[in-house]
C-alpha atoms as a PDB file:
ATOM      1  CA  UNK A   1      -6.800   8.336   6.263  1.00  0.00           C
ATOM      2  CA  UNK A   2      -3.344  10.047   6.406  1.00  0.00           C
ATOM      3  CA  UNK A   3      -2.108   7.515   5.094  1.00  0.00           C
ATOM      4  CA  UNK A   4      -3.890   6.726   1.696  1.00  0.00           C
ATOM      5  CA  UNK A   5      -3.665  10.399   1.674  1.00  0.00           C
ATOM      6  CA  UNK A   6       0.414   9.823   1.594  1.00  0.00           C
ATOM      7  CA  UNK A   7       0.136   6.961  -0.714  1.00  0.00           C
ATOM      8  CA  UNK A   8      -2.148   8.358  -3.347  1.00  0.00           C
ATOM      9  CA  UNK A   9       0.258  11.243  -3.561  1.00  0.00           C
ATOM     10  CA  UNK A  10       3.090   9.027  -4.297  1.00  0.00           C
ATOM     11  CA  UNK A  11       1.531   7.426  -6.805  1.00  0.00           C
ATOM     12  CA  UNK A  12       0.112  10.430  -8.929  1.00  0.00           C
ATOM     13  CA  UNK A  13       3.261  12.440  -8.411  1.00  0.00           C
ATOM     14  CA  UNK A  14       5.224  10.112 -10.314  1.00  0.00           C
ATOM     15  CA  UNK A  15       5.840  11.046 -13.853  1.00  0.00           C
ATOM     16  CA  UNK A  16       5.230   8.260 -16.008  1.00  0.00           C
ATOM     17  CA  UNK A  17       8.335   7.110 -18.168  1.00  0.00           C
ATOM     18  CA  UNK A  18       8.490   3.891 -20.585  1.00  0.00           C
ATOM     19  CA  UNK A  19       7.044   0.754 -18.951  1.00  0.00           C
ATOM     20  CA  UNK A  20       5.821   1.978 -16.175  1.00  0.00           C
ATOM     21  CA  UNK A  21       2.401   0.267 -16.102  1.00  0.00           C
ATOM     22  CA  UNK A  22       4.339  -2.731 -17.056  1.00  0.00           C
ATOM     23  CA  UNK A  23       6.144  -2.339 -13.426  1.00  0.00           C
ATOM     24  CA  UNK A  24       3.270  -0.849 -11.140  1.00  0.00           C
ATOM     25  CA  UNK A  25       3.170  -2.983  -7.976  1.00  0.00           C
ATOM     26  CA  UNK A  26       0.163  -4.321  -6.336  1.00  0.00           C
ATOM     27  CA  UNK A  27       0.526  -1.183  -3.731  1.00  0.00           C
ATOM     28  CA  UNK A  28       0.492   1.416  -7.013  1.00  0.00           C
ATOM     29  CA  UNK A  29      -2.596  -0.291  -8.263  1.00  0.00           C
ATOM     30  CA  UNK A  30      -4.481  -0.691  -5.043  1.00  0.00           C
ATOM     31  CA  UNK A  31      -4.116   2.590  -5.008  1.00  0.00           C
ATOM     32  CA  UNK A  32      -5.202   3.659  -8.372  1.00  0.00           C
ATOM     33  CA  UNK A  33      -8.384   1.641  -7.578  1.00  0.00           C
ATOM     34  CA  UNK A  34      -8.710   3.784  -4.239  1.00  0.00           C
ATOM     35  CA  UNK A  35      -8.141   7.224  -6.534  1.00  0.00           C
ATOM     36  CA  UNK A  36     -10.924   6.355  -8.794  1.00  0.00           C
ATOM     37  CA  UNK A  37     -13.463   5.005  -6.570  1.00  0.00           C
ATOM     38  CA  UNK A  38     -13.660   1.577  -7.206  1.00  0.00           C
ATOM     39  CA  UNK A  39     -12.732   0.398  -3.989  1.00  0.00           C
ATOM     40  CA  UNK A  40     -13.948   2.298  -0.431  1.00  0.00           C
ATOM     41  CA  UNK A  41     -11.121   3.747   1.873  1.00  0.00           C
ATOM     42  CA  UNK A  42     -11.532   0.549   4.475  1.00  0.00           C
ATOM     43  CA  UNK A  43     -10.955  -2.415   2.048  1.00  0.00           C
ATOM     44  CA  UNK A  44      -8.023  -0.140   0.335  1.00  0.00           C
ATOM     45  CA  UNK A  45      -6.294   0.081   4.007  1.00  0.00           C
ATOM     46  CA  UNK A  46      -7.415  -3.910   4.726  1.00  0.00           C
ATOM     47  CA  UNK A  47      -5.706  -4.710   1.515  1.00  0.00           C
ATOM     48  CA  UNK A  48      -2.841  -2.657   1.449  1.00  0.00           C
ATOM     49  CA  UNK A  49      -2.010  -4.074   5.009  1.00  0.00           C
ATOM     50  CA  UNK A  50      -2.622  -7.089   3.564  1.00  0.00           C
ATOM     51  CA  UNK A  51       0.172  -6.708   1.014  1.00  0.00           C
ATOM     52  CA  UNK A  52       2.463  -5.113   3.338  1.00  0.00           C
ATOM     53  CA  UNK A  53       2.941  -8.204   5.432  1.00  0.00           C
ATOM     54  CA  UNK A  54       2.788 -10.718   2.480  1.00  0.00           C
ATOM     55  CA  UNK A  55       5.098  -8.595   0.637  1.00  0.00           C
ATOM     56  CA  UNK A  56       7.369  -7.625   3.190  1.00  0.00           C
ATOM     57  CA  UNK A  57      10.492  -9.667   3.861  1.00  0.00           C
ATOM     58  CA  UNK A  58      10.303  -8.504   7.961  1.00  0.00           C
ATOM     59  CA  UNK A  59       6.508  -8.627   8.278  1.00  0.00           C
ATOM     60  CA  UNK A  60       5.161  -5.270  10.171  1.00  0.00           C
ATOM     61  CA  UNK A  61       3.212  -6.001  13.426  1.00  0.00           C
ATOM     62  CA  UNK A  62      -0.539  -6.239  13.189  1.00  0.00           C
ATOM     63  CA  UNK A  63      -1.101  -3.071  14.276  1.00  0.00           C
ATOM     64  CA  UNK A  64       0.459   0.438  15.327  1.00  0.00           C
ATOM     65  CA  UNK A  65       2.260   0.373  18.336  1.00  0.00           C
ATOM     66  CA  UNK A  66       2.239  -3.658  18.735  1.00  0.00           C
ATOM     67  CA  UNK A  67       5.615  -4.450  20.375  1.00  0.00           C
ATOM     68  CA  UNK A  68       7.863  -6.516  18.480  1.00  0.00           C
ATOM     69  CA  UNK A  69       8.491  -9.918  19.214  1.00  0.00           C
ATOM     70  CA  UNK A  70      12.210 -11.633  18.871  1.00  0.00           C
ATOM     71  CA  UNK A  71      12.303 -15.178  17.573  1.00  0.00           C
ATOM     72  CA  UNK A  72      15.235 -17.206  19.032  1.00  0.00           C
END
């Protein structure tokens, strides 16, 4: 919860300059779709993780605390 709390207010305290919405990444948007209800607060934390470890050029553990494993 804290943290679509966190992201939401990242996104909306942004102030909107020239092509933003031509720049809004799939977190931003997943987001939006969390602020106005069209998605509930599990799939916008599935998906989000989801995007995280597609996205991410290190992929994050599967889960908090999950100890990190060193590839030879």
């Amino acid at each position: 919860m804290i943290v679509a709390i966190v992201a939401l207010i990242r996104v909306f305290s942004r102030r909107p300059g020239p092509g933003d919405r031509d720049r809004s990444t799939p977190e931003h948007l997943l987001a939006e779709r969390f602020a106005r209800g069209e998605i509930d607060e599990q799939t916008y934390r599935r998906d989000l993780e989801t995007l995280r470890r597609l996205h991410s050029p290190h992929p994050a553990p599967d889960f908090v605390g999950a100890q990190r494993t060193v590839r030879a």
